[in-house]
N, C-alpha and C. Protein backbone atom coordinates (compact mmCIF):
# COMPACT_ATOMS: atom_id res chain seq x y z
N UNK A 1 70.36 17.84 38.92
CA UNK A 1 69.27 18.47 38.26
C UNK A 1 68.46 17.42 37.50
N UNK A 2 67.22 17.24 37.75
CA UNK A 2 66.53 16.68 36.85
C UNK A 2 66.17 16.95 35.40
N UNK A 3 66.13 16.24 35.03
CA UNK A 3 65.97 15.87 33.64
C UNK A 3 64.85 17.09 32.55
N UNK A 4 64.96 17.23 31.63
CA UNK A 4 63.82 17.28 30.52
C UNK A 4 63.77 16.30 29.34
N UNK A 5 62.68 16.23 29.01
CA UNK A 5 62.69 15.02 28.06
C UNK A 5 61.63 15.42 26.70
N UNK A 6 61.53 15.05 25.56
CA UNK A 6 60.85 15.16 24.22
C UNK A 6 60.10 13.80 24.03
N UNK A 7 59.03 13.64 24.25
CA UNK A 7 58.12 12.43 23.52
C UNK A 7 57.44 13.34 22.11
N UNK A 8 57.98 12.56 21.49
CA UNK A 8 57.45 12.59 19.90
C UNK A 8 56.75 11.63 18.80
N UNK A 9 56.25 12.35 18.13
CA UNK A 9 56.38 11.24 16.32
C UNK A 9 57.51 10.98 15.85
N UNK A 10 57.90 10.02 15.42
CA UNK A 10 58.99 9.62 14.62
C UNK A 10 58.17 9.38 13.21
N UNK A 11 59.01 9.09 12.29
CA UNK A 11 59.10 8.78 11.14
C UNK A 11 58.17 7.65 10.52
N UNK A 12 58.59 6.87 11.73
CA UNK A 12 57.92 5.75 11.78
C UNK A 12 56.21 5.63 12.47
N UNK A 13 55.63 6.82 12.84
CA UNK A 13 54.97 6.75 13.39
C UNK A 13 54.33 6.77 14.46
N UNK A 14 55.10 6.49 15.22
CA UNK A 14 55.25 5.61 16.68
C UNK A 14 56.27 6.44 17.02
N UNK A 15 55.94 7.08 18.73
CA UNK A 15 56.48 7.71 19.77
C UNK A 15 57.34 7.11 20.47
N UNK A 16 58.28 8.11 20.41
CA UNK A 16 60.26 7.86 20.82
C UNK A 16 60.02 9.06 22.41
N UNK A 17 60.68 8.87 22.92
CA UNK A 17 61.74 9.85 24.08
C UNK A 17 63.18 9.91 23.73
N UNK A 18 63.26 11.37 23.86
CA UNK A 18 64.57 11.30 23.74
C UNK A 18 64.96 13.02 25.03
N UNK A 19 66.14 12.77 25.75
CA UNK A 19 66.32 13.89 26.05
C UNK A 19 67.10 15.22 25.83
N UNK A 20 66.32 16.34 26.20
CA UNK A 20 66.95 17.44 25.81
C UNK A 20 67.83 18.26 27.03
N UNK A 21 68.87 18.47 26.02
CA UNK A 21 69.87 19.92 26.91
C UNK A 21 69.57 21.12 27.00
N UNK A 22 68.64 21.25 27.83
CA UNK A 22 68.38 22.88 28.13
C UNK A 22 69.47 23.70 27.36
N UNK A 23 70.62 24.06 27.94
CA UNK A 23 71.75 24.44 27.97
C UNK A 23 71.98 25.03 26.36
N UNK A 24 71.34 23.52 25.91
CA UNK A 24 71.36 24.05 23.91
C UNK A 24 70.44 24.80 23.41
N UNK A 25 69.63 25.15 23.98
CA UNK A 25 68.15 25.36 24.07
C UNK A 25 68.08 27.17 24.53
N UNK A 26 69.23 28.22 23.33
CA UNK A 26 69.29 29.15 23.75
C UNK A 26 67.83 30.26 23.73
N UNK A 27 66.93 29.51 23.01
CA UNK A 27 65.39 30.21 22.46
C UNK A 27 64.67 30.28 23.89
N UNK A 28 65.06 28.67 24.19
CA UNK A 28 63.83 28.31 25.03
C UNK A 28 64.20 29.06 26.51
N UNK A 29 65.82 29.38 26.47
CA UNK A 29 65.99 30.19 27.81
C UNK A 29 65.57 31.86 27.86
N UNK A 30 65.27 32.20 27.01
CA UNK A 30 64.92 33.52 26.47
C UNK A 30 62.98 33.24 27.08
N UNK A 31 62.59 32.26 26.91
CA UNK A 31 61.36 32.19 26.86
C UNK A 31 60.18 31.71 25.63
N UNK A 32 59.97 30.76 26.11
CA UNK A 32 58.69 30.41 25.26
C UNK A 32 57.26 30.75 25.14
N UNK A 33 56.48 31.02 24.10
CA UNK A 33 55.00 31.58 24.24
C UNK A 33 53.84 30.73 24.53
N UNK A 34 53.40 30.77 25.89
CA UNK A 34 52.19 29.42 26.31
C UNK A 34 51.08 30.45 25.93
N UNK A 35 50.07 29.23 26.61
CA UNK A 35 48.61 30.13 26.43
C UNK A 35 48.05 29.97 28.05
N UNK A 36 48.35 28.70 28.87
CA UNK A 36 47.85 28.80 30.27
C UNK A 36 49.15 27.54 31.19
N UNK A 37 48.49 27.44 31.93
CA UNK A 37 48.74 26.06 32.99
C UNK A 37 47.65 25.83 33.83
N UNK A 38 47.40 24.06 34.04
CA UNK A 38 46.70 23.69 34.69
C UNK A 38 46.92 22.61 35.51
N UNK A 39 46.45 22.13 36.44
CA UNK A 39 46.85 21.30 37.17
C UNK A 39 46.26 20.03 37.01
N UNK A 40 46.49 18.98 37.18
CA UNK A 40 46.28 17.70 37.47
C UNK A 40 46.13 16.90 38.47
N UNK A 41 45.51 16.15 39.39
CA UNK A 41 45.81 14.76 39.99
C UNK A 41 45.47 13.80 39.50
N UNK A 42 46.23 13.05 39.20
CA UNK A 42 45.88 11.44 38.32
C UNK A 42 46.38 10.36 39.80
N UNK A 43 45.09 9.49 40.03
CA UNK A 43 44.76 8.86 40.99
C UNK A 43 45.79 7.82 40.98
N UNK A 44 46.39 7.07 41.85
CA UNK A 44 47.07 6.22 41.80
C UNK A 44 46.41 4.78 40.96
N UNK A 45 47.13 4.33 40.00
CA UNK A 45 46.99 2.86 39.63
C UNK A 45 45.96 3.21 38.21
N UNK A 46 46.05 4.77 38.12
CA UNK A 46 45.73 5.19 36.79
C UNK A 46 46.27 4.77 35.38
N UNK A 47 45.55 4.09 34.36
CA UNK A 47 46.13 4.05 33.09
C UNK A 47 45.49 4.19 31.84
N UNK A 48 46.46 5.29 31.36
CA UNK A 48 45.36 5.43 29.90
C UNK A 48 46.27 4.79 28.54
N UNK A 49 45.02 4.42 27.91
CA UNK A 49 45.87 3.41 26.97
C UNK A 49 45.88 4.43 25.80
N UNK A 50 46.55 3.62 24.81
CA UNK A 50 47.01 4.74 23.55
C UNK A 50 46.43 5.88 23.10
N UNK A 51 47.27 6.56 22.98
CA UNK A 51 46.43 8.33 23.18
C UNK A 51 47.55 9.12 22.34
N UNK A 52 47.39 10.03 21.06
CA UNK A 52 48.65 11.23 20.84
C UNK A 52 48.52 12.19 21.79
N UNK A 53 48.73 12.99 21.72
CA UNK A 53 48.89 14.38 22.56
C UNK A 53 48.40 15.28 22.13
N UNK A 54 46.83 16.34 22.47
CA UNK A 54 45.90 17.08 22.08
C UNK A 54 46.84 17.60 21.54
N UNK A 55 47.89 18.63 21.90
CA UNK A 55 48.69 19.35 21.56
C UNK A 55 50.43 19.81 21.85
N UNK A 56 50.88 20.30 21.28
CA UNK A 56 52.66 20.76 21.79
C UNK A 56 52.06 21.08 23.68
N UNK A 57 53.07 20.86 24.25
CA UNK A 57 52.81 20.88 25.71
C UNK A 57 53.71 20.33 26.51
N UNK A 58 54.34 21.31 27.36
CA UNK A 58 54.86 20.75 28.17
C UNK A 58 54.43 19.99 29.61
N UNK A 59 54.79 19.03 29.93
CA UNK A 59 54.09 17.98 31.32
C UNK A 59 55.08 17.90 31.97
N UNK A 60 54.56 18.89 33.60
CA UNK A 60 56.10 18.66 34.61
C UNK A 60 55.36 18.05 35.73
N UNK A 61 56.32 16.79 35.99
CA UNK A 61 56.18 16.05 37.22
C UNK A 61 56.03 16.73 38.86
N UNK A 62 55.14 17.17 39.04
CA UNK A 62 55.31 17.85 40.77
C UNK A 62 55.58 16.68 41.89
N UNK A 63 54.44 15.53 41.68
CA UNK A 63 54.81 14.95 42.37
C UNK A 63 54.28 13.06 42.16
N UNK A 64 55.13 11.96 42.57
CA UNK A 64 54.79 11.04 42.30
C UNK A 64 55.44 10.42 41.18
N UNK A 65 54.65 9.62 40.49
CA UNK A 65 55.69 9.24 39.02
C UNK A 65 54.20 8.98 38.02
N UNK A 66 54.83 8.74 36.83
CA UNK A 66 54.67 8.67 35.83
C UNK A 66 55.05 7.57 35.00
N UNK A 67 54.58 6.56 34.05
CA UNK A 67 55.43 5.75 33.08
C UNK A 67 54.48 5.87 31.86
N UNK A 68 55.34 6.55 31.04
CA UNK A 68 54.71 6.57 29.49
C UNK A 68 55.91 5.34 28.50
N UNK A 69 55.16 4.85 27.85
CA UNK A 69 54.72 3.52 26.59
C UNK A 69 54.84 4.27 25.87
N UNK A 70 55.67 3.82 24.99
CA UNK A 70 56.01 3.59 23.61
C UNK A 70 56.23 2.69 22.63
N UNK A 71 54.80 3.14 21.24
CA UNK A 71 54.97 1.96 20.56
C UNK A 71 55.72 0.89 20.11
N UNK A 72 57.53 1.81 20.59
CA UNK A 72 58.27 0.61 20.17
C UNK A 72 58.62 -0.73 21.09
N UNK A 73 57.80 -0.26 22.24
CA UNK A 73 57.59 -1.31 23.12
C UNK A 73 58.68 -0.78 24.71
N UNK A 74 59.32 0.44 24.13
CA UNK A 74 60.23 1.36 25.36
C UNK A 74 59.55 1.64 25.90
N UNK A 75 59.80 1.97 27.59
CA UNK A 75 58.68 3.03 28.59
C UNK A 75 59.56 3.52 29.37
N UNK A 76 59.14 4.98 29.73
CA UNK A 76 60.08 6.02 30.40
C UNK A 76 59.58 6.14 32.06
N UNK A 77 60.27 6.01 32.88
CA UNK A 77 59.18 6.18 33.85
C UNK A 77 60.43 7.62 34.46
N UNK A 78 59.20 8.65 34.92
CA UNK A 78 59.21 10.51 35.00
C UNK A 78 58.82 10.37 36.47
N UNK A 79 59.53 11.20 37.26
CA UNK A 79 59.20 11.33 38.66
C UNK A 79 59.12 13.29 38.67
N UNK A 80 59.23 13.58 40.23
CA UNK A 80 59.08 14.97 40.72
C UNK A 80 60.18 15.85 40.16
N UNK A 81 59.89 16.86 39.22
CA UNK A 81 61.02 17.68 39.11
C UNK A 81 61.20 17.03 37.14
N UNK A 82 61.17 16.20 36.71
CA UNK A 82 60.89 15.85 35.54
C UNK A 82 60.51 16.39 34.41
N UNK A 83 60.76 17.07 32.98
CA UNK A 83 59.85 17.78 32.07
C UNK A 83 59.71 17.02 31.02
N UNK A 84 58.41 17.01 30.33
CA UNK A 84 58.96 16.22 28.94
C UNK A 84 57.71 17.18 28.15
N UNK A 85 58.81 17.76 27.07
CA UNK A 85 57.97 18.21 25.92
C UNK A 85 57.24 17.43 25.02
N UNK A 86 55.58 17.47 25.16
CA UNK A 86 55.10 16.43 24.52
C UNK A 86 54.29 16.55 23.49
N UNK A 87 55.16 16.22 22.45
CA UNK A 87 55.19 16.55 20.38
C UNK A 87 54.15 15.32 19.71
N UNK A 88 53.86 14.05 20.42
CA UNK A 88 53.65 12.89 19.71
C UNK A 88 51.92 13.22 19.22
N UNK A 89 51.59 14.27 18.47
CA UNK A 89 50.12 14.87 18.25
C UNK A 89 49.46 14.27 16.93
N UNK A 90 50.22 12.98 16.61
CA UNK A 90 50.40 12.47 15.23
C UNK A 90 50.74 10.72 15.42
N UNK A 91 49.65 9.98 14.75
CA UNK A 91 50.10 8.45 15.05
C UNK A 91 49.61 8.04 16.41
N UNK A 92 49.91 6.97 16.61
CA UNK A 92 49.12 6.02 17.30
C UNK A 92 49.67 6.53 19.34
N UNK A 93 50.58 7.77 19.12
CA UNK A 93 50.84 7.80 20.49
C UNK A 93 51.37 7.21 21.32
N UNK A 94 50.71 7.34 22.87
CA UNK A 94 51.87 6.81 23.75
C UNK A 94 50.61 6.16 24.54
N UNK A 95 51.04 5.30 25.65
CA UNK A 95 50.52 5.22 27.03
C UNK A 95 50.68 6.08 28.55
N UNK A 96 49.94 6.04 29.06
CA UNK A 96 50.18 6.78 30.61
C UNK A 96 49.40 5.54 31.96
N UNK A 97 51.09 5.52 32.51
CA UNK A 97 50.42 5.15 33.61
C UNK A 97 50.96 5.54 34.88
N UNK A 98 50.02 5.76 35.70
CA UNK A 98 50.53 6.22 37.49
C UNK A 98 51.42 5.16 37.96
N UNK A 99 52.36 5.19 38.52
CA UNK A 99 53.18 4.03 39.55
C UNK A 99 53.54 4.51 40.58
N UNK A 100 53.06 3.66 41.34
CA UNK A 100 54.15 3.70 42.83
C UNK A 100 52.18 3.78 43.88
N UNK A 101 52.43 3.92 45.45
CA UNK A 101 51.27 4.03 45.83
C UNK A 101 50.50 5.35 45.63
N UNK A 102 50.94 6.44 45.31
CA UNK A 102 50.65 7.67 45.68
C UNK A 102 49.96 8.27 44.27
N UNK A 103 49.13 9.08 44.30
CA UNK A 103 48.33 9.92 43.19
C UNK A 103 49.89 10.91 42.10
N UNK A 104 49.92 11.21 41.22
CA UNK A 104 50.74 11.63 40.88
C UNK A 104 50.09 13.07 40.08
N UNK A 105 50.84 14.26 40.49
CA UNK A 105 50.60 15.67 40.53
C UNK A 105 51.32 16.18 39.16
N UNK A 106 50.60 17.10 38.41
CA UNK A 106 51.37 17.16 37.19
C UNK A 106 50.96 18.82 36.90
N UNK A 107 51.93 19.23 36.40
CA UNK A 107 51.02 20.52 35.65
C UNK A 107 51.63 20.74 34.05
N UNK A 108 51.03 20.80 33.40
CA UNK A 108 50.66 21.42 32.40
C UNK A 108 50.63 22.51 31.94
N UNK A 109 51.87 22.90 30.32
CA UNK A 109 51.59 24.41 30.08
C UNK A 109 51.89 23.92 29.13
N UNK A 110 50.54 24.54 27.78
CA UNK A 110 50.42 24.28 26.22
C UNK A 110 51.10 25.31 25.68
N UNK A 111 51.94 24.84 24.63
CA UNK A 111 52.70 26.11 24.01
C UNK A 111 51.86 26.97 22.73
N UNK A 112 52.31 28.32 22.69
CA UNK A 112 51.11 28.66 22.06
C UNK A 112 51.19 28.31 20.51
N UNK A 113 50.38 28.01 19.22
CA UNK A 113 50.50 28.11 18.76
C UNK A 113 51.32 28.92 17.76
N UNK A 114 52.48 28.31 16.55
CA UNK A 114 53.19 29.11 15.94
C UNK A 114 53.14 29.05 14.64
């Protein structure tokens, strides 16, 4: 089973990954409250430089990969099947970049405000 993952603010400012156990996660199996989903293609050899995250949101890998930067100089690289809840809406953020030859497919669902 692939993974889910949390990019956040830390303390420090600066965006960590860390991953989560569904399994612990008895709320989130009950269901969480979004507002939509949308789709993505991000072109191959795409990179966006430091950016927080408009908002709480989850980003699932459909297809291709992914490598998000972190200020502490860590980078995660996310393929097909991949989730990462993304909290870092505060501080200097993360990076995004496409790898590998292929466009990488993503969708998107913002959680609703609470």
């Amino acid at each position: 089973m692939k993974k889910t993952w949390r990019l956040y603010t830390g303390p420090d400012g600066q965006s960590h990954v860390e991953p989560i156990d569904i399994e612990k996660k008895a709320d989130w199996l009950k269901g969480l409250q979004t507002t939509q989903i949308s789709f993505s293609v991000w072109p191959k050899d795409r990179f966006l430089d430091w950016h927080p995250a408009p908002r709480r949101q989850f980003v699932i890998i459909l297809s291709g990969q992914l490598e998000i930067g972190c200020g502490d100089g860590s980078k995660q690289v996310f393929g097909p099947g991949d989730a990462r809840l993304v909290e870092d809406t505060t501080g200097k953020g993360h990076t995004t970049r496409v790898l590998g030859g292929e466009p990488c497919l993503t969708a998107t669902v913002p959680l609703a405000q609470q």
